[in-house]
PDB file of N, CA and C in Angstrom:
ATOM      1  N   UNK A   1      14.711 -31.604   9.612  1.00  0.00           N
ATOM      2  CA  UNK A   1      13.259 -31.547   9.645  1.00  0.00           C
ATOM      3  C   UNK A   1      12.712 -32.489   8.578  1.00  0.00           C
ATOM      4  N   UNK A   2      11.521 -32.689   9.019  1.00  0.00           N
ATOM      5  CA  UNK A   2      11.209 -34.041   8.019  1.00  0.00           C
ATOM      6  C   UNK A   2       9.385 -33.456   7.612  1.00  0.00           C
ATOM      7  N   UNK A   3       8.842 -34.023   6.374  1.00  0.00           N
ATOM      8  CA  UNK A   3       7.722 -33.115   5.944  1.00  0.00           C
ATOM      9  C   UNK A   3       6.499 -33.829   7.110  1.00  0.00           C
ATOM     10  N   UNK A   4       6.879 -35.025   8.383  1.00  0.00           N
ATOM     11  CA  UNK A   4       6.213 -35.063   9.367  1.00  0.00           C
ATOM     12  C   UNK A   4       6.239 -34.272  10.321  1.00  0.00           C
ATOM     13  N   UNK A   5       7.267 -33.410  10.565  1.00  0.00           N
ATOM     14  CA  UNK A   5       7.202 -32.176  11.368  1.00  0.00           C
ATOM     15  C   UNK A   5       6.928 -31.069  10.831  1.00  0.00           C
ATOM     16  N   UNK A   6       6.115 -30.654  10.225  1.00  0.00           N
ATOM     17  CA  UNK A   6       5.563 -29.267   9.524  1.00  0.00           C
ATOM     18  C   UNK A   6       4.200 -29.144  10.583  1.00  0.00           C
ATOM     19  N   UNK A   7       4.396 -27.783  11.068  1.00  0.00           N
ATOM     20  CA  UNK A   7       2.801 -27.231  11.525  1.00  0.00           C
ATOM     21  C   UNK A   7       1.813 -27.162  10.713  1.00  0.00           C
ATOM     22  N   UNK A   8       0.716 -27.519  10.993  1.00  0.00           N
ATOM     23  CA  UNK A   8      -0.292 -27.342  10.118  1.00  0.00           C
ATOM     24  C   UNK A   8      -0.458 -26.233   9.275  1.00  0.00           C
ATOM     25  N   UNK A   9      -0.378 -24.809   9.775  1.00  0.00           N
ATOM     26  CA  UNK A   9      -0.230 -23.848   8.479  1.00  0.00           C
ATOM     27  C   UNK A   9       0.770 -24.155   7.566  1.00  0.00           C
ATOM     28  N   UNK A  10       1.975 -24.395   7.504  1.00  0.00           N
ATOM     29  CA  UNK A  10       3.007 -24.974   6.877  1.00  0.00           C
ATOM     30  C   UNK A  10       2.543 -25.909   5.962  1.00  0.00           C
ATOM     31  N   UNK A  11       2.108 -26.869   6.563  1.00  0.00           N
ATOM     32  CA  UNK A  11       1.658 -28.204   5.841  1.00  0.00           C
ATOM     33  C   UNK A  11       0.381 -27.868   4.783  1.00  0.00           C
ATOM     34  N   UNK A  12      -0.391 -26.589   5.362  1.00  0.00           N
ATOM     35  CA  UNK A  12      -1.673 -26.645   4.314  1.00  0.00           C
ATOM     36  C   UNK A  12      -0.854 -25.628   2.938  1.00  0.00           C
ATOM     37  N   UNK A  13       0.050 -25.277   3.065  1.00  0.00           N
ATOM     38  CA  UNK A  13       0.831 -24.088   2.089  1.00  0.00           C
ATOM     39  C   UNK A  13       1.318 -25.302   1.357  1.00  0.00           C
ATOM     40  N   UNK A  14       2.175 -25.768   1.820  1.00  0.00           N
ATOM     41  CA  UNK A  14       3.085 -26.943   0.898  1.00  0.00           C
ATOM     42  C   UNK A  14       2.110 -27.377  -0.461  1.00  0.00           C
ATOM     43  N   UNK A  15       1.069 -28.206  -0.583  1.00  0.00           N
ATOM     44  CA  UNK A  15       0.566 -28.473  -1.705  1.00  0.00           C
ATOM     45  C   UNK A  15      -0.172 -27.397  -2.537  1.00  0.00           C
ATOM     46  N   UNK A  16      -0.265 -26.296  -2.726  1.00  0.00           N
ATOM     47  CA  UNK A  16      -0.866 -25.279  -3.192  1.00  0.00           C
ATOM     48  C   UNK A  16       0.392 -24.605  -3.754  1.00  0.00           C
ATOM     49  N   UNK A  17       1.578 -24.678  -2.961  1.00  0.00           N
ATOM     50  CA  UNK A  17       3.080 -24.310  -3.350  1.00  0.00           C
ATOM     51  C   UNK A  17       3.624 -24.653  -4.448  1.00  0.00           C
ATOM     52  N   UNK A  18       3.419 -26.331  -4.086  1.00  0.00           N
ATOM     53  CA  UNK A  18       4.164 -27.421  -5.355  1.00  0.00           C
ATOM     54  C   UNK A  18       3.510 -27.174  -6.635  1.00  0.00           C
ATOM     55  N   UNK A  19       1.357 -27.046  -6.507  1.00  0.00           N
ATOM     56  CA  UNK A  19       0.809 -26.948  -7.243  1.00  0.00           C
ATOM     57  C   UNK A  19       1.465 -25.973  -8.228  1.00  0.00           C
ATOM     58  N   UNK A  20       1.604 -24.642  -7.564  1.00  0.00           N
ATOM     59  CA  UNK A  20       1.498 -23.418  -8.293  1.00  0.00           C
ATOM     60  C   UNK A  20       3.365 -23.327  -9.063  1.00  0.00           C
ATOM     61  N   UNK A  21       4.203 -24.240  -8.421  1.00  0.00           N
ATOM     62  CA  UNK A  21       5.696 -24.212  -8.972  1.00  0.00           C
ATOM     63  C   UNK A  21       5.403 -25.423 -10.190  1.00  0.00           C
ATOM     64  N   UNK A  22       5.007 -26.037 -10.000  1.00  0.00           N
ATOM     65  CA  UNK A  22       4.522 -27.023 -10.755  1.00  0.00           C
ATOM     66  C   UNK A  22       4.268 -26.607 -12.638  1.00  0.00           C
ATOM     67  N   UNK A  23       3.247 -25.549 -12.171  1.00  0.00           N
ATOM     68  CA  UNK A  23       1.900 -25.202 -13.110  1.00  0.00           C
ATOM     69  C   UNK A  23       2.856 -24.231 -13.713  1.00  0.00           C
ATOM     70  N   UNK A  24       3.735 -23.363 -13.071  1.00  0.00           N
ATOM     71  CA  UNK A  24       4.407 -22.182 -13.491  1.00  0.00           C
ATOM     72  C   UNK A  24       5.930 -22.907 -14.360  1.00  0.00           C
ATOM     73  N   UNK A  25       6.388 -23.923 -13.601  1.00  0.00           N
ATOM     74  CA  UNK A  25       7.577 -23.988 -14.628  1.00  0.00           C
ATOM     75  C   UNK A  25       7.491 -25.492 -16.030  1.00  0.00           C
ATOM     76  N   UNK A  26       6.124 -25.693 -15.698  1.00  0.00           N
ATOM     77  CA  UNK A  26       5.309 -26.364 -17.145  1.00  0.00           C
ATOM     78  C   UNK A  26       5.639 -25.181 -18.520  1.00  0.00           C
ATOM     79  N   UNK A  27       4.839 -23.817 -17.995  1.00  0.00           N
ATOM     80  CA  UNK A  27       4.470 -22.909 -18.613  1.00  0.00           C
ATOM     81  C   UNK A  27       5.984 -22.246 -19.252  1.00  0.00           C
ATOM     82  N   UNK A  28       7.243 -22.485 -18.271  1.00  0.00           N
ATOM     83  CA  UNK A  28       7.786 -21.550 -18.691  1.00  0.00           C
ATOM     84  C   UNK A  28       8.966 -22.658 -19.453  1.00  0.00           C
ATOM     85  N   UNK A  29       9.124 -23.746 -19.221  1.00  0.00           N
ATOM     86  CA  UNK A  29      10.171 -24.919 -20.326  1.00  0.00           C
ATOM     87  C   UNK A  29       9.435 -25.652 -21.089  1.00  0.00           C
ATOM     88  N   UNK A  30       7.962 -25.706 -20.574  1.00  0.00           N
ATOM     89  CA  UNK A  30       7.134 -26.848 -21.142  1.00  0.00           C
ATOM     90  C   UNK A  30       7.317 -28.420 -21.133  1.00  0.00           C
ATOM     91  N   UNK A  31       7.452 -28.530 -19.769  1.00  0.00           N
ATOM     92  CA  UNK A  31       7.153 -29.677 -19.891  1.00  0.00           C
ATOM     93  C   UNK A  31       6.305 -30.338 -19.304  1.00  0.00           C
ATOM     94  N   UNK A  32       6.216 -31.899 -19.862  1.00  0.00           N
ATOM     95  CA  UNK A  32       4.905 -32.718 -19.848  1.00  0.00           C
ATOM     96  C   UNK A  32       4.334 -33.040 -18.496  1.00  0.00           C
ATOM     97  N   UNK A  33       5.421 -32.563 -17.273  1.00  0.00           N
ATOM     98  CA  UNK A  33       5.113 -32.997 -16.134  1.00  0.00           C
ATOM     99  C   UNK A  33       6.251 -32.896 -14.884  1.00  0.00           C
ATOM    100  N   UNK A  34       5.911 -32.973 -13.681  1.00  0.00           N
ATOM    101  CA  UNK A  34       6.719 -32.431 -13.032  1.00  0.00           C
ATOM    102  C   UNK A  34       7.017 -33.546 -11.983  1.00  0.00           C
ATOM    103  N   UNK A  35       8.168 -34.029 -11.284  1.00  0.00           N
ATOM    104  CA  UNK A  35       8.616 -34.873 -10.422  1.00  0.00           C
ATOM    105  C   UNK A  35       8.846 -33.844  -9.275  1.00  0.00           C
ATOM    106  N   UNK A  36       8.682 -34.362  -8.009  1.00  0.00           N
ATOM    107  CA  UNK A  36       8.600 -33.306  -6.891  1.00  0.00           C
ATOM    108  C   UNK A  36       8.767 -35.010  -5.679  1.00  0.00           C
ATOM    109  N   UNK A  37      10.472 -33.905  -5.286  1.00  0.00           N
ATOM    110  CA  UNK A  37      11.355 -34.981  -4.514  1.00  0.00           C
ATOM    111  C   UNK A  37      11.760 -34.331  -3.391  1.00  0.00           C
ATOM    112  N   UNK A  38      11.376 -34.864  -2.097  1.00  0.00           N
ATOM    113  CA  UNK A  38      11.890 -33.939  -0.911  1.00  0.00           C
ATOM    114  C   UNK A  38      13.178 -34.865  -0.557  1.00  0.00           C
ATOM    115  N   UNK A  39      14.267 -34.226  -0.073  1.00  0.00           N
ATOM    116  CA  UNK A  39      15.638 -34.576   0.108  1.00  0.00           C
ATOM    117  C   UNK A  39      15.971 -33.877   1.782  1.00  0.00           C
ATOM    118  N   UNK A  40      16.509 -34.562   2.671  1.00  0.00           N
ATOM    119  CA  UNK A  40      16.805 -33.921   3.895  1.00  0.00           C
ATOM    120  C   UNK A  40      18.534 -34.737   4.630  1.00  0.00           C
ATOM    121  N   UNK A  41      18.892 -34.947   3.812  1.00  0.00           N
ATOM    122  CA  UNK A  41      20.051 -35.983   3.768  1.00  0.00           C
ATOM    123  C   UNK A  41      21.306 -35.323   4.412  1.00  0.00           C
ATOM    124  N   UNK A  42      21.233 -34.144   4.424  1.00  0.00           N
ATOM    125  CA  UNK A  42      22.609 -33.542   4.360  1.00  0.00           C
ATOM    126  C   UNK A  42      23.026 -33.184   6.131  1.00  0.00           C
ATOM    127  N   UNK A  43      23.636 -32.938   6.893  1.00  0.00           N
ATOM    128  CA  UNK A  43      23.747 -32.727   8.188  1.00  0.00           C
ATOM    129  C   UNK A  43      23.270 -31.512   7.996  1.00  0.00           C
ATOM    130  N   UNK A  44      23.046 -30.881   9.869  1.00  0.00           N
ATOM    131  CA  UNK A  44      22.852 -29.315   9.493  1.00  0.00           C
ATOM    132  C   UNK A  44      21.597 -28.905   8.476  1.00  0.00           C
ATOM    133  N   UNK A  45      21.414 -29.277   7.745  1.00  0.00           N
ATOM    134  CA  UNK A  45      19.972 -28.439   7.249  1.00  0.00           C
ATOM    135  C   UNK A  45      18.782 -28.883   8.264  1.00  0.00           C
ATOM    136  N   UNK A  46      18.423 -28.123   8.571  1.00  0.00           N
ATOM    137  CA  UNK A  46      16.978 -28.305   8.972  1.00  0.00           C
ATOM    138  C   UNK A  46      16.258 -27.728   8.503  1.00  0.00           C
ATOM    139  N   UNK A  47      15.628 -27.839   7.688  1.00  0.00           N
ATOM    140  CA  UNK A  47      14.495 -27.555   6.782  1.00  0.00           C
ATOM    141  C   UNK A  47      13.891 -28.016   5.663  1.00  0.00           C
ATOM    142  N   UNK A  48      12.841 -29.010   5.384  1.00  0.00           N
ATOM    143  CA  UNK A  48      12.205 -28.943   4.470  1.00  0.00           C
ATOM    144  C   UNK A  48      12.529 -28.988   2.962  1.00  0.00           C
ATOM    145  N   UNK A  49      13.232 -29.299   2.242  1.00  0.00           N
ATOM    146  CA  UNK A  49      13.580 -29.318   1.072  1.00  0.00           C
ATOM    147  C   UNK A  49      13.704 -29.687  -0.074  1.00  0.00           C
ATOM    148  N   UNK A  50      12.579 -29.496  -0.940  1.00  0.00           N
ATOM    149  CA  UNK A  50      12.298 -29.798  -2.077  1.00  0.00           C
ATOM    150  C   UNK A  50      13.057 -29.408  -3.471  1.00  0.00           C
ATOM    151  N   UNK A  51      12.843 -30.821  -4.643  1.00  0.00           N
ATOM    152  CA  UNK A  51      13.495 -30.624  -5.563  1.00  0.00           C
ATOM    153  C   UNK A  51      12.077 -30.475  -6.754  1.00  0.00           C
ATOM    154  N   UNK A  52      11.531 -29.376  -7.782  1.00  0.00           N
ATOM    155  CA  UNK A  52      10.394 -29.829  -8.773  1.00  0.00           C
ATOM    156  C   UNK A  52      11.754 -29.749 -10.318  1.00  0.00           C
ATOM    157  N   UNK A  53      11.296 -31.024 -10.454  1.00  0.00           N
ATOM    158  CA  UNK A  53      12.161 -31.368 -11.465  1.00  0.00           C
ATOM    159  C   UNK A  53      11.655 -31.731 -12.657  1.00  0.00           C
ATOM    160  N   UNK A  54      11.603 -31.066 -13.880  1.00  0.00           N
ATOM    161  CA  UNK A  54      10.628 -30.999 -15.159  1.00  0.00           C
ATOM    162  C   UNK A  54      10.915 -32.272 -15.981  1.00  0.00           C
ATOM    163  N   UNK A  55       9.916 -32.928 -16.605  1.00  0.00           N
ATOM    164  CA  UNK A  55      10.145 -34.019 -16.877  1.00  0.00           C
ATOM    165  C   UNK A  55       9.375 -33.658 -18.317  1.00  0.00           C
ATOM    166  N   UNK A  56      10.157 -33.598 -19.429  1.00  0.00           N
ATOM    167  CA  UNK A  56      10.138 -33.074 -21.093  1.00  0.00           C
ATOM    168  C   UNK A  56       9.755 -34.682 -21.254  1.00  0.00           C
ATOM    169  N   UNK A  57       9.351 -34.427 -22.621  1.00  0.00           N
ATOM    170  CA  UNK A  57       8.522 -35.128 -23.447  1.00  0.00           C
ATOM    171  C   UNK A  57       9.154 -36.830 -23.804  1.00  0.00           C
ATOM    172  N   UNK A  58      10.209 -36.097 -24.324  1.00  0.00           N
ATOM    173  CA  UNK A  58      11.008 -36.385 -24.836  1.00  0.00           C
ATOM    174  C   UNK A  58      11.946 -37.160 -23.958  1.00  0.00           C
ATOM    175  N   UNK A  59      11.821 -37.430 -22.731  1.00  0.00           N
ATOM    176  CA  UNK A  59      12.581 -38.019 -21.765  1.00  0.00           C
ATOM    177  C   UNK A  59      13.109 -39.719 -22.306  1.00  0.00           C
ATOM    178  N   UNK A  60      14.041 -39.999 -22.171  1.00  0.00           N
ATOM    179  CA  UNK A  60      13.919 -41.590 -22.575  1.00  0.00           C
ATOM    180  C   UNK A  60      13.276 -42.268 -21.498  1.00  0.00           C
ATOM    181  N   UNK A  61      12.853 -43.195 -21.457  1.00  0.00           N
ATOM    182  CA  UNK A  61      12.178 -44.168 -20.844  1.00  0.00           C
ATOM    183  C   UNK A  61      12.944 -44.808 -19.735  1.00  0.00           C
ATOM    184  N   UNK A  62      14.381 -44.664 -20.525  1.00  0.00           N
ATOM    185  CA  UNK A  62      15.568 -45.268 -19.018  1.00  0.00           C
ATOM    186  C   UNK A  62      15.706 -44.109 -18.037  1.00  0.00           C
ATOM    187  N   UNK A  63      15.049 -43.024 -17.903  1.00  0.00           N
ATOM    188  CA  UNK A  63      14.955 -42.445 -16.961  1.00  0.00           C
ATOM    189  C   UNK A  63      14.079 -41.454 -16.944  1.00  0.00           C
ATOM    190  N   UNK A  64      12.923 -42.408 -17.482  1.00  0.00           N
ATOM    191  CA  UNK A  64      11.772 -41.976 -16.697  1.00  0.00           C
ATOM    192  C   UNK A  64      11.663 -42.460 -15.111  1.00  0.00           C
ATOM    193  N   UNK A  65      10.126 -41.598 -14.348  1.00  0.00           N
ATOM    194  CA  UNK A  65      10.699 -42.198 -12.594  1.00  0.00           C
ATOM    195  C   UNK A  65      11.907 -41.673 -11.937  1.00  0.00           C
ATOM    196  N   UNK A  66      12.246 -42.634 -11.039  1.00  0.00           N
ATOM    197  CA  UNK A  66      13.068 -42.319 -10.253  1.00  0.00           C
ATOM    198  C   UNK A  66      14.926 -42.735 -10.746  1.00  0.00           C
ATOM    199  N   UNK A  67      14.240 -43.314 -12.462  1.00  0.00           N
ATOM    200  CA  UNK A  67      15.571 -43.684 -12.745  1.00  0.00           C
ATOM    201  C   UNK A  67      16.229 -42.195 -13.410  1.00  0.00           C
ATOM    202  N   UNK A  68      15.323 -40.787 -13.224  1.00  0.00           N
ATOM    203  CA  UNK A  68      15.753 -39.521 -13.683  1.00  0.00           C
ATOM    204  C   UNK A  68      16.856 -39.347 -12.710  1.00  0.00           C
ATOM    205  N   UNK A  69      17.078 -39.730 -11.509  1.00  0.00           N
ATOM    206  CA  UNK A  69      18.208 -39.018 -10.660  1.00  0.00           C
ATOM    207  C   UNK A  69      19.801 -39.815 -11.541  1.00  0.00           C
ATOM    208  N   UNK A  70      19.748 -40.694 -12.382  1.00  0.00           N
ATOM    209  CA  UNK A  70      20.538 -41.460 -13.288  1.00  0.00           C
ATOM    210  C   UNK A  70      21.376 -39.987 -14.088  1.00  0.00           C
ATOM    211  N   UNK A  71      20.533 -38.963 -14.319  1.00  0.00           N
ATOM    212  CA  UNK A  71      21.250 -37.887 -15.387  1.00  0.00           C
ATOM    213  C   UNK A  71      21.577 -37.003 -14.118  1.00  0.00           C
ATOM    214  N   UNK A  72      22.196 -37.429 -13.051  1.00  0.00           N
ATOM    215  CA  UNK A  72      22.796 -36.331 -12.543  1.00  0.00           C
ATOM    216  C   UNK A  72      24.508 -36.554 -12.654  1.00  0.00           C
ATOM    217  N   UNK A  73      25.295 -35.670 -12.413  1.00  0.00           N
ATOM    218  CA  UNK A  73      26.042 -35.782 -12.539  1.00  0.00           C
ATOM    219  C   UNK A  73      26.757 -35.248 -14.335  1.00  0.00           C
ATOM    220  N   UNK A  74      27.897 -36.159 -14.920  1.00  0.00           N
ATOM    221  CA  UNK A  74      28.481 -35.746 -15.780  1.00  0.00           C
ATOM    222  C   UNK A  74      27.827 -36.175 -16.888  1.00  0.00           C
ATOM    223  N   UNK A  75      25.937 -37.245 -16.768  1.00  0.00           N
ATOM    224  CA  UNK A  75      25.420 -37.963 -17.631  1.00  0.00           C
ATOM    225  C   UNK A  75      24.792 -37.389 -18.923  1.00  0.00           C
ATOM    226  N   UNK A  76      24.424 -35.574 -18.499  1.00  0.00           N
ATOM    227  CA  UNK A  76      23.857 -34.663 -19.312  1.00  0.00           C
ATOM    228  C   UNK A  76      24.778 -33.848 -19.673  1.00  0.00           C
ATOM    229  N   UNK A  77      25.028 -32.750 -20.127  1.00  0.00           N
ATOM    230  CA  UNK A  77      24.957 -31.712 -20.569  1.00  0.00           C
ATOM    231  C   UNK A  77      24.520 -30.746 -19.490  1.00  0.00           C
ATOM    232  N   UNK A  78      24.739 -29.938 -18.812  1.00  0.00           N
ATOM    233  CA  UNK A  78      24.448 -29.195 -17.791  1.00  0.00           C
ATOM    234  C   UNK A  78      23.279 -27.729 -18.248  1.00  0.00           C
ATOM    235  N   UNK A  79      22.291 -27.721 -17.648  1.00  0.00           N
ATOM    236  CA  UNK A  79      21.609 -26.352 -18.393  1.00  0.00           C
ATOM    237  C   UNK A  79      22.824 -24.898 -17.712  1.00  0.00           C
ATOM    238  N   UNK A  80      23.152 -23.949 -18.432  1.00  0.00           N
ATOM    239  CA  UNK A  80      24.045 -23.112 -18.198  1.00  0.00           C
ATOM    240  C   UNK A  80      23.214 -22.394 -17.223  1.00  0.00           C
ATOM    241  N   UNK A  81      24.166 -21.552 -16.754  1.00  0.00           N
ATOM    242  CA  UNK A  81      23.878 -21.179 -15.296  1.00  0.00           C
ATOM    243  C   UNK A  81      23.150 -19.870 -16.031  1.00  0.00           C
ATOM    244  N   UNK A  82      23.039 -19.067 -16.686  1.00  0.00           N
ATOM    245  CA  UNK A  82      22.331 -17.777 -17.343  1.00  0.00           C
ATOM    246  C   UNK A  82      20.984 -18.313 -17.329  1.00  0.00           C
ATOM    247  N   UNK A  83      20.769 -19.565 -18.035  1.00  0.00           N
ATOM    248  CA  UNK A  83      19.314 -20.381 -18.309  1.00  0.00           C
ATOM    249  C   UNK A  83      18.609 -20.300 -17.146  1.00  0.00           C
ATOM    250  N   UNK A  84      19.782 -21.317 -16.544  1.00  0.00           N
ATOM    251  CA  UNK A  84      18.858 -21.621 -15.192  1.00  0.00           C
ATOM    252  C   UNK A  84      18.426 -20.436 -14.222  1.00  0.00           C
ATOM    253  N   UNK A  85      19.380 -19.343 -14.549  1.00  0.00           N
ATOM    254  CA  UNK A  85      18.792 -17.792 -14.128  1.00  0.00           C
ATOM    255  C   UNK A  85      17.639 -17.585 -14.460  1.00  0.00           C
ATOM    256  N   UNK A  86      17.153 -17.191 -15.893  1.00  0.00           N
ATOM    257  CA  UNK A  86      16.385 -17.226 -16.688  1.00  0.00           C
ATOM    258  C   UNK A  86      14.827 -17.985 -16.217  1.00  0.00           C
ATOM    259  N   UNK A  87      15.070 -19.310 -16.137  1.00  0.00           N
ATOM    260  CA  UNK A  87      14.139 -19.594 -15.833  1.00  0.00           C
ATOM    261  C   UNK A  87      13.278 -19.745 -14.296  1.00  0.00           C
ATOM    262  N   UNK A  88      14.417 -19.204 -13.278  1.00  0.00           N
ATOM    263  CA  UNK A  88      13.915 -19.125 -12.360  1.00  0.00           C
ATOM    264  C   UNK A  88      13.080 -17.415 -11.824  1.00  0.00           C
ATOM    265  N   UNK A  89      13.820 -16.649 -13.130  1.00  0.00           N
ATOM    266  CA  UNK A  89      13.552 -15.750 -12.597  1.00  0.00           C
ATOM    267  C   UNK A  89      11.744 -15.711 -13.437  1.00  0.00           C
ATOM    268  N   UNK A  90      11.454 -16.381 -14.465  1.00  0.00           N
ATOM    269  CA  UNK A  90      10.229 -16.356 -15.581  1.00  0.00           C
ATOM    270  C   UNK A  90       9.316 -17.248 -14.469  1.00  0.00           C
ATOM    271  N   UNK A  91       9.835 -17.913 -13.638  1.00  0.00           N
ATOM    272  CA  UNK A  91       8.639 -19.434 -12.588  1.00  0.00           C
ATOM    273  C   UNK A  91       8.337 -18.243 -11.807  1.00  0.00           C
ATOM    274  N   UNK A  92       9.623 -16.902 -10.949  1.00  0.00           N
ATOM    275  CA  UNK A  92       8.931 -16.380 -10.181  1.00  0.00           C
ATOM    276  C   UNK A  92       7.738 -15.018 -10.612  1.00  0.00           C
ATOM    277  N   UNK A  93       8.071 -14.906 -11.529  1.00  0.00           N
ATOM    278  CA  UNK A  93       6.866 -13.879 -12.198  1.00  0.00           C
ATOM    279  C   UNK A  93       5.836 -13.837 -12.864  1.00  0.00           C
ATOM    280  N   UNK A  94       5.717 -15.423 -12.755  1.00  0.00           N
ATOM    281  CA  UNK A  94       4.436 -16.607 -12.884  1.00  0.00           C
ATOM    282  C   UNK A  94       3.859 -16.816 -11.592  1.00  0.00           C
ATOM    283  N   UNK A  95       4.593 -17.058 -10.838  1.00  0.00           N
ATOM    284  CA  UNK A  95       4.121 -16.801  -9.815  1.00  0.00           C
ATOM    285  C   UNK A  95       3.482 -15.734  -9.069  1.00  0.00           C
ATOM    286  N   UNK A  96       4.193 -14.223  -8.836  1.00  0.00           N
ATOM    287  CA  UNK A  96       3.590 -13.332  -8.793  1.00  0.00           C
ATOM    288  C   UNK A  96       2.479 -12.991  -9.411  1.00  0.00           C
ATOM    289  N   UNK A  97       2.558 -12.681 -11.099  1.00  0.00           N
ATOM    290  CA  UNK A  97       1.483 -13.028 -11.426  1.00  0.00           C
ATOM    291  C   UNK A  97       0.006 -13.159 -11.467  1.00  0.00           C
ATOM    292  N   UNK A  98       0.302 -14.823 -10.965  1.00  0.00           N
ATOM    293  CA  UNK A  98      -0.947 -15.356 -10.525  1.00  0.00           C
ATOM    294  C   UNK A  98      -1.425 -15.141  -9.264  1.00  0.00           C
ATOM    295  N   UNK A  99      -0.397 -14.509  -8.125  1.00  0.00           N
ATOM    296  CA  UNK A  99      -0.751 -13.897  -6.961  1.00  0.00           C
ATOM    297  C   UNK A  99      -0.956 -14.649  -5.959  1.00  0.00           C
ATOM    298  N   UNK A 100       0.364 -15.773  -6.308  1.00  0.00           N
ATOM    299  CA  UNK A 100       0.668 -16.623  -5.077  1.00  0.00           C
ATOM    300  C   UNK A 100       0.925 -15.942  -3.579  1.00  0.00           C
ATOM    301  N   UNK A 101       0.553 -16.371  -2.448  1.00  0.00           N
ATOM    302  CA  UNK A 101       1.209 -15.765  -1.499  1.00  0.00           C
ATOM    303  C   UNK A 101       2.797 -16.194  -1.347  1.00  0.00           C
ATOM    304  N   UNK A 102       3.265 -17.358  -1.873  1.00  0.00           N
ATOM    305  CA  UNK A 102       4.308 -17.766  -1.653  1.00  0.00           C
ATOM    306  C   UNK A 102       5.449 -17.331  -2.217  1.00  0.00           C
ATOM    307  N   UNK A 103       5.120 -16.605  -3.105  1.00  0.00           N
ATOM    308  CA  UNK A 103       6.096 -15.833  -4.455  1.00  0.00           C
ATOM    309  C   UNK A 103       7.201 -15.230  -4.114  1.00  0.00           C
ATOM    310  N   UNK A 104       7.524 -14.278  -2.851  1.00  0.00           N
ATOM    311  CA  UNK A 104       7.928 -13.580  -2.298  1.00  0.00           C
ATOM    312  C   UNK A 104       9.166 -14.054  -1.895  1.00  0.00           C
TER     313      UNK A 104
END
């Protein structure tokens, strides 16, 4: 699926979605801004699939943009898997919260 095949209810949710994942995991790592990358590459998925990827302050400049997909792999330090618990579970109760319909 590609974000040209979304039904219109679909399609009017999507930016109010990103907004509110956006706004919520600013709040909960702090950072300066958010990169938001749809990926559909893989066989077999059909669906829609977005990456919001926090972009700290502190970022170097060689991967700022699209040169951030550069720290994937063995280039970082990996956030531990407890964290990344952590913070997904703090984006969704930011979400709730604020009384997204999408939260759920």
């Amino acid at each position: 699926m590609r974000v040209g095949d979304l039904e219109d209810d679909e399609a009017r949710e999507l930016g109010p979605l990103l907004r509110d994942v956006s706004a919520a995991l600013r709040d909960v790592v702090g950072c300066e801004k958010t990169y938001v990358v749809q990926l559909a590459e893989s066989p077999g998925y059909h669906h829609v699939h977005f990456h919001v990827v926090p972009r700290q302050a502190d970022l170097p400049e060689a991967h700022s943009g699209p040169r951030v997909f550069g720290l994937l792999g063995d280039a970082v330090e990996p956030v531990a898997d407890d964290r990344q618990d952590a913070i997904a579970l703090a984006v969704r109760e930011r979400l709730v919260a604020a009384g997204a319909a999408h939260a759920g």
